[in-house]
C-alpha atoms as a PDB file:
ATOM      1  CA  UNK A   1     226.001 283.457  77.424  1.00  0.00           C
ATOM      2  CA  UNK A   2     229.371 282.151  78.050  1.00  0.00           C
ATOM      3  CA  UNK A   3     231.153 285.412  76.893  1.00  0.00           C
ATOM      4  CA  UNK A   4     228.928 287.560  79.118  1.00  0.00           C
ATOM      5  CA  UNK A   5     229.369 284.880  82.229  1.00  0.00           C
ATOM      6  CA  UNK A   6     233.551 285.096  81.559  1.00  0.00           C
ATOM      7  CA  UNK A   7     233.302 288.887  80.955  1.00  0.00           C
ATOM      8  CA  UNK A   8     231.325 288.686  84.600  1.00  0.00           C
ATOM      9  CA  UNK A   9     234.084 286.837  86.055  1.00  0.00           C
ATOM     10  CA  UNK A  10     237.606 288.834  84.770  1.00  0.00           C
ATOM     11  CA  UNK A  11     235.506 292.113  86.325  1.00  0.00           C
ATOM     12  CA  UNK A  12     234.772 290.010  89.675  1.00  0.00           C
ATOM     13  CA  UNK A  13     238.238 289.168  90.431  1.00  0.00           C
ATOM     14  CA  UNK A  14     239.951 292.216  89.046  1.00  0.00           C
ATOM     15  CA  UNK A  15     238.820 294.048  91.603  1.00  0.00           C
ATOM     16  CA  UNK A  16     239.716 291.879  94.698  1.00  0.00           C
ATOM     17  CA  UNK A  17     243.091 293.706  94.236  1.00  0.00           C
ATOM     18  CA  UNK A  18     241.474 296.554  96.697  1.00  0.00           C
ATOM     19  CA  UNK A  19     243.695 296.905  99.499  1.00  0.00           C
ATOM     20  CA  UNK A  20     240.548 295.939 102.054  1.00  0.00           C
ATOM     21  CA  UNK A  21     238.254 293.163 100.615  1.00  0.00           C
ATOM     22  CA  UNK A  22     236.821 290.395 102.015  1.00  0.00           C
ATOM     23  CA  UNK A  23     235.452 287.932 100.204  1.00  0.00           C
ATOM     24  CA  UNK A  24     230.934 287.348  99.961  1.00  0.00           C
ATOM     25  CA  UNK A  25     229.283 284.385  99.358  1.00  0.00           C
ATOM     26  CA  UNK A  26     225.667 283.889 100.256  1.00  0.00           C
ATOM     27  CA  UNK A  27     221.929 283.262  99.556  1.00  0.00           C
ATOM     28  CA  UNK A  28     218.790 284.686  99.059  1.00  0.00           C
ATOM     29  CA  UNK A  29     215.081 283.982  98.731  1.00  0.00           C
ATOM     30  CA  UNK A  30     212.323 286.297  97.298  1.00  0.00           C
ATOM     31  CA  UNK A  31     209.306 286.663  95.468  1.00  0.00           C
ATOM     32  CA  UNK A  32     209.057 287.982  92.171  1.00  0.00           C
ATOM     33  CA  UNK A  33     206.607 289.336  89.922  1.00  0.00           C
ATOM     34  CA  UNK A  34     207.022 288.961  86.117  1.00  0.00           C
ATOM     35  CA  UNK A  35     205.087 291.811  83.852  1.00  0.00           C
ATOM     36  CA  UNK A  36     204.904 290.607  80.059  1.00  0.00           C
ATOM     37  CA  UNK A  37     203.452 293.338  77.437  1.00  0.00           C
ATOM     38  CA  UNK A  38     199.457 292.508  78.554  1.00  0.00           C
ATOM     39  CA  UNK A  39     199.550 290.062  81.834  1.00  0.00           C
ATOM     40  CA  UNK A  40     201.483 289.759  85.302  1.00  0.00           C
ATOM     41  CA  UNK A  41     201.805 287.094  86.160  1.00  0.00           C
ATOM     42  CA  UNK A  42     201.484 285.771  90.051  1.00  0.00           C
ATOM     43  CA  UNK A  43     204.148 285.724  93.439  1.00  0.00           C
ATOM     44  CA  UNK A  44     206.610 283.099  92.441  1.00  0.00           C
ATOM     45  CA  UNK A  45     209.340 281.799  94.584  1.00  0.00           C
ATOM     46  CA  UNK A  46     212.772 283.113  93.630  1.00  0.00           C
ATOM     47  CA  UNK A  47     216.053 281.627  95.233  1.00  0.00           C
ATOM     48  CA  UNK A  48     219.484 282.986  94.544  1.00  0.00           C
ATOM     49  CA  UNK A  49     223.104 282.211  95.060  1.00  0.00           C
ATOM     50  CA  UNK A  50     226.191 285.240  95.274  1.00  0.00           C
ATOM     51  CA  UNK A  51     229.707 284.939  95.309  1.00  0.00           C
ATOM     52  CA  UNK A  52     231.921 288.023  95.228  1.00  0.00           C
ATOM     53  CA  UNK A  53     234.066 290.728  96.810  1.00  0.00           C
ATOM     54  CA  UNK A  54     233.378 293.664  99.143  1.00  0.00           C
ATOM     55  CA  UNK A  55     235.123 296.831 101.046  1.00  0.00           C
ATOM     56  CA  UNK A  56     233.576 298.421 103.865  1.00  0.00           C
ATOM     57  CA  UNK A  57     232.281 301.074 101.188  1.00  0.00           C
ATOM     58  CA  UNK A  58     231.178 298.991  98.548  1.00  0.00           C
ATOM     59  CA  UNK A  59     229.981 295.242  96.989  1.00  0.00           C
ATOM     60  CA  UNK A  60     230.573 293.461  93.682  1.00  0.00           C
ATOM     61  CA  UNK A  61     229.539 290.355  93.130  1.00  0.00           C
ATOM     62  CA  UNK A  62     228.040 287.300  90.871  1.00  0.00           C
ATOM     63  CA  UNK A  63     224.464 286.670  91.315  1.00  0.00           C
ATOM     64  CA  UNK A  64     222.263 283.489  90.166  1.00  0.00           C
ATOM     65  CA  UNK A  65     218.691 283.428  90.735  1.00  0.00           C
ATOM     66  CA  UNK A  66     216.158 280.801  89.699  1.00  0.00           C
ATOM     67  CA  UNK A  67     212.375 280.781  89.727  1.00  0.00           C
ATOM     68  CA  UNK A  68     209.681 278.609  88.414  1.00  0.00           C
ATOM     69  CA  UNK A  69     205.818 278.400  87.842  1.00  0.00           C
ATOM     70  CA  UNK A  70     204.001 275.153  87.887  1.00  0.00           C
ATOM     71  CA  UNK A  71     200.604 275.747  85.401  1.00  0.00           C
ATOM     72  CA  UNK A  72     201.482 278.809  84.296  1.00  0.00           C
ATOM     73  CA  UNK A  73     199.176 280.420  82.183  1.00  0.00           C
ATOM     74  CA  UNK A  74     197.989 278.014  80.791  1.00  0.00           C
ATOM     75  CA  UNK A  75     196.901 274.676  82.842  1.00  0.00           C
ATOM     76  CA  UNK A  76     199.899 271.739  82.832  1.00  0.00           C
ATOM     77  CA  UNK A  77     202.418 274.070  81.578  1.00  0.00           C
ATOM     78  CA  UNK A  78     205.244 275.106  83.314  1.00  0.00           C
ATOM     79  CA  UNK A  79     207.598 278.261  83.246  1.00  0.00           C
ATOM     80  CA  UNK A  80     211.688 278.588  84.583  1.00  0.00           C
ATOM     81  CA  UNK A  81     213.715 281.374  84.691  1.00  0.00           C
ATOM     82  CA  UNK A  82     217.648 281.950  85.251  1.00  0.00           C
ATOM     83  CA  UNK A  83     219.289 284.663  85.761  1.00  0.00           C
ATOM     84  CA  UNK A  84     223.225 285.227  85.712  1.00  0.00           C
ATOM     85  CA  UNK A  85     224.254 289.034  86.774  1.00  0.00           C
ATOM     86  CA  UNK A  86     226.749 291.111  87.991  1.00  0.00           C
ATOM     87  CA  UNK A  87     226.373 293.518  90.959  1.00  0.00           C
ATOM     88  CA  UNK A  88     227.447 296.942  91.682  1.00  0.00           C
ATOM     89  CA  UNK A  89     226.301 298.517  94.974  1.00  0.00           C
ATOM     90  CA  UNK A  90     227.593 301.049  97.427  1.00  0.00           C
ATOM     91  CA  UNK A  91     226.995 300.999 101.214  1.00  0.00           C
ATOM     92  CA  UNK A  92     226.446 303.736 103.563  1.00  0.00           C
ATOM     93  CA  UNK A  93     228.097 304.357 106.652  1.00  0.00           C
ATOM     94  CA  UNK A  94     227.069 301.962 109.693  1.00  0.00           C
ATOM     95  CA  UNK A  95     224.052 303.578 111.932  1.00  0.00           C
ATOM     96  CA  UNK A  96     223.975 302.239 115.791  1.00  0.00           C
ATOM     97  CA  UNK A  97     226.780 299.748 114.720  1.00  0.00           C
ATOM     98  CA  UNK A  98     225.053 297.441 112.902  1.00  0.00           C
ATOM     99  CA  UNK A  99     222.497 298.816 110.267  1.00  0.00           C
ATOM    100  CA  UNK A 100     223.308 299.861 106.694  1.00  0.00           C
ATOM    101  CA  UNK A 101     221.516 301.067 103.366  1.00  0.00           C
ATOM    102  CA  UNK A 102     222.873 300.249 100.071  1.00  0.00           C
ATOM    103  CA  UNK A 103     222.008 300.949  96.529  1.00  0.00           C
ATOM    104  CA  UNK A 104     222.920 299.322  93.092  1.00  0.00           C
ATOM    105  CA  UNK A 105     222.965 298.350  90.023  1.00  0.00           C
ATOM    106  CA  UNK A 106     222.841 294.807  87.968  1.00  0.00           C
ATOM    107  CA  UNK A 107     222.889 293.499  84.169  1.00  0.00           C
ATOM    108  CA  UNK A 108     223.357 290.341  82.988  1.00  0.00           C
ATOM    109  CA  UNK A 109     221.441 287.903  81.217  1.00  0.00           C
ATOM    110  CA  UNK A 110     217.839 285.704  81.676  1.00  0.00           C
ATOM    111  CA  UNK A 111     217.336 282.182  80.296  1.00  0.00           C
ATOM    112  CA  UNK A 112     213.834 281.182  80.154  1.00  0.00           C
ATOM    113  CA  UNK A 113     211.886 277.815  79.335  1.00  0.00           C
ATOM    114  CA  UNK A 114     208.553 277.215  78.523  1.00  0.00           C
ATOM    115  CA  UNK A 115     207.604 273.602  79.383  1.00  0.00           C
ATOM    116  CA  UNK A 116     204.479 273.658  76.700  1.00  0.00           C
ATOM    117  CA  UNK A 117     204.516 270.066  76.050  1.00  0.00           C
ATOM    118  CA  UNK A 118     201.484 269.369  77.778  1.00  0.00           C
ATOM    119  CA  UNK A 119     199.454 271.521  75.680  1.00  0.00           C
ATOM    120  CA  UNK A 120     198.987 269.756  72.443  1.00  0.00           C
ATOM    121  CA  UNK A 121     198.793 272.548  69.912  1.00  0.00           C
ATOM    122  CA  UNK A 122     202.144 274.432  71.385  1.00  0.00           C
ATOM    123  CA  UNK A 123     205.650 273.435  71.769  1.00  0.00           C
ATOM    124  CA  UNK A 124     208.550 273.883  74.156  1.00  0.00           C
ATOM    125  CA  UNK A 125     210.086 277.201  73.754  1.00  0.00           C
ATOM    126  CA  UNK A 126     213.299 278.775  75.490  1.00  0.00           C
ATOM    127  CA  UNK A 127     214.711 282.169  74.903  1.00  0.00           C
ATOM    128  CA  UNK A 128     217.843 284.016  76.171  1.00  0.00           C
ATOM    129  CA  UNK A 129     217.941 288.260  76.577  1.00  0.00           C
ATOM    130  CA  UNK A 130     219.954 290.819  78.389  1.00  0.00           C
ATOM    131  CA  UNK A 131     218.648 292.116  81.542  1.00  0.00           C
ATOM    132  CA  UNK A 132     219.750 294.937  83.644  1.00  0.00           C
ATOM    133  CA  UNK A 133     218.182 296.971  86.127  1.00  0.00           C
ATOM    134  CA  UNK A 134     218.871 298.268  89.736  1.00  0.00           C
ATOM    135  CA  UNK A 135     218.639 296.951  93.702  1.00  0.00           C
ATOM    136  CA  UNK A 136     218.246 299.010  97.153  1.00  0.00           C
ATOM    137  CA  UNK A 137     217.671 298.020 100.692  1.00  0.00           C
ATOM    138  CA  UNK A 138     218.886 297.547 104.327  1.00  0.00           C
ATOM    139  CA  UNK A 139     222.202 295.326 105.569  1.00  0.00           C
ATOM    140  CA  UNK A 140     221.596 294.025 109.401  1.00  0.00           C
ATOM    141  CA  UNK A 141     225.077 292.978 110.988  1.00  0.00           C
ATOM    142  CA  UNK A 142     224.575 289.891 113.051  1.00  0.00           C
ATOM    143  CA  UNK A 143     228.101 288.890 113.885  1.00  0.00           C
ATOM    144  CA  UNK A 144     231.970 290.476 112.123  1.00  0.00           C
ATOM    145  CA  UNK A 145     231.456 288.027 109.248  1.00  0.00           C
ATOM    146  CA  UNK A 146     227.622 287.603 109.033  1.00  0.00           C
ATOM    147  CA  UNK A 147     224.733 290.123 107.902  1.00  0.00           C
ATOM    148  CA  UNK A 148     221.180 289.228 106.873  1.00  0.00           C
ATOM    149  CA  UNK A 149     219.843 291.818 103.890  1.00  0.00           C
ATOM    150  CA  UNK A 150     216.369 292.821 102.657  1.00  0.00           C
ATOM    151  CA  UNK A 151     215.577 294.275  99.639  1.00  0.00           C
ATOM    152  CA  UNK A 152     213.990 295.114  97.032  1.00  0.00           C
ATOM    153  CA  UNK A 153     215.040 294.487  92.994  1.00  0.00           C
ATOM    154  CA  UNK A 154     213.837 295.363  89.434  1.00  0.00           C
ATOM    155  CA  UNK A 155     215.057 294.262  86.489  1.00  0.00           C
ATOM    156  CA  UNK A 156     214.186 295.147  82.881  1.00  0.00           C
ATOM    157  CA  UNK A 157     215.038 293.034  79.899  1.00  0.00           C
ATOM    158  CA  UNK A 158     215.146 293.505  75.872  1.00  0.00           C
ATOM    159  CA  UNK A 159     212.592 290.895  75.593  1.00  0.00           C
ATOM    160  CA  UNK A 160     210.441 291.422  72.727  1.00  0.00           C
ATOM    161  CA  UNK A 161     206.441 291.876  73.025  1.00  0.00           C
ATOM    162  CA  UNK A 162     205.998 288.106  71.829  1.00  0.00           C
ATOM    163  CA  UNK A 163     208.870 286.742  74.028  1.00  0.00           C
ATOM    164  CA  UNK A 164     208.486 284.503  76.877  1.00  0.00           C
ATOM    165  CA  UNK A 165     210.661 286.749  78.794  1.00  0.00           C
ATOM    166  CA  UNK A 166     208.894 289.276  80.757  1.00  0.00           C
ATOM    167  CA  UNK A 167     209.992 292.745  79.959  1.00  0.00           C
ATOM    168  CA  UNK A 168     210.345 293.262  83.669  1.00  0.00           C
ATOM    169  CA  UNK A 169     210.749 291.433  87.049  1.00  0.00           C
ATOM    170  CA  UNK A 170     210.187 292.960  90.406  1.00  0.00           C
ATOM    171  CA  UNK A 171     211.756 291.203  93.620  1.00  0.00           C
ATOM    172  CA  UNK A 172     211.312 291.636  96.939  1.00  0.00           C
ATOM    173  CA  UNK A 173     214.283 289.266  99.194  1.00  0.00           C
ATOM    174  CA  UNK A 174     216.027 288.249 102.106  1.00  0.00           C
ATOM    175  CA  UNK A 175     219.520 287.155 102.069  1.00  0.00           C
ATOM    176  CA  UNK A 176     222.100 285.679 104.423  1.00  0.00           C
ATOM    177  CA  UNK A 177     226.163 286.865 103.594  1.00  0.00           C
ATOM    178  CA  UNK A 178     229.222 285.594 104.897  1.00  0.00           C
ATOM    179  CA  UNK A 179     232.127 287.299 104.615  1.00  0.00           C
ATOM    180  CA  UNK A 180     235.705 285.715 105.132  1.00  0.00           C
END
């Protein structure tokens, strides 16, 4: 996880050499829904945090998004989720002066825990996997260095059919930017 997270970070900040970058930070909250091989699970809150650099053409940035399920499953237990990914998107042209599309693409990695203590005859498990998957929506300027975003995300992982990572995550969101 480390190596991925500093492999994240030497591509983030290589490219703020770009003549015309600004820097991003900002945050986001969803819902997600998590698909394992036979159940889907419920809407669950997801919240995220970005930092990173953009042009007028383009956005790459670090992305950390939590989520958790109280009684998942299986009554008293509880599930968490982290995700750490980079972000590749491109950005159309401005329409009216304020509205954009943009598309993209993410991989990184989920950490999940599975709070079975409660239930006497399991135990605690965690698990860590590679995820990766793609992003697409619409970029609302409110002011030169705000925009709010909505959008919508999937992911896919390399979680195996008896993992407690789902094999894939889909996201809807809203997100607040600033960029200095």
């Amino acid at each position: 996880m480390k190596n991925i997270l500093l492999i994240m970070l030497m591509a983030l900040f290589s490219s703020t050499y770009a003549a015309d970058y600004k820097i991003l930070v900002g945050g986001e909250y969803g819902q997600s829904e998590s698909t394992w091989k036979d159940f889907t699970g419920d809407l669950q809150d997801n919240y995220g945090l970005r930092i990173g650099t953009e042009t007028k053409e383009t956005r790459i940035f670090l992305s950390y998004n939590y989520s958790m399920v109280e009684d998942f499953n299986f009554a008293n237990t509880d599930y968490e989720s982290h995700i750490a990914a980079m972000n590749f998107e491109a950005k159309t042209k401005k329409h009216y002066g304020f509205l954009r599309a943009f598309a993209g693409m993410h991989l990184g990695a989920i950490y999940s825990t599975w709070n079975l203590s409660t239930y006497p005859p399991l135990q605690d498990e965690d698990e860590l996997d590679f995820l990766f998957g793609g992003q697409a929506g619409v970029i609302v300027d409110v002011l030169e260095n705000i925009y709010l975003e909505a959008g919508y995300r999937i992911s896919l992982t390399t979680a195996s059919d008896s993992s407690i990572n789902a094999g894939n995550i889909q996201t809807f969101y809203g997100a607040v930017n600033l960029k200095f």
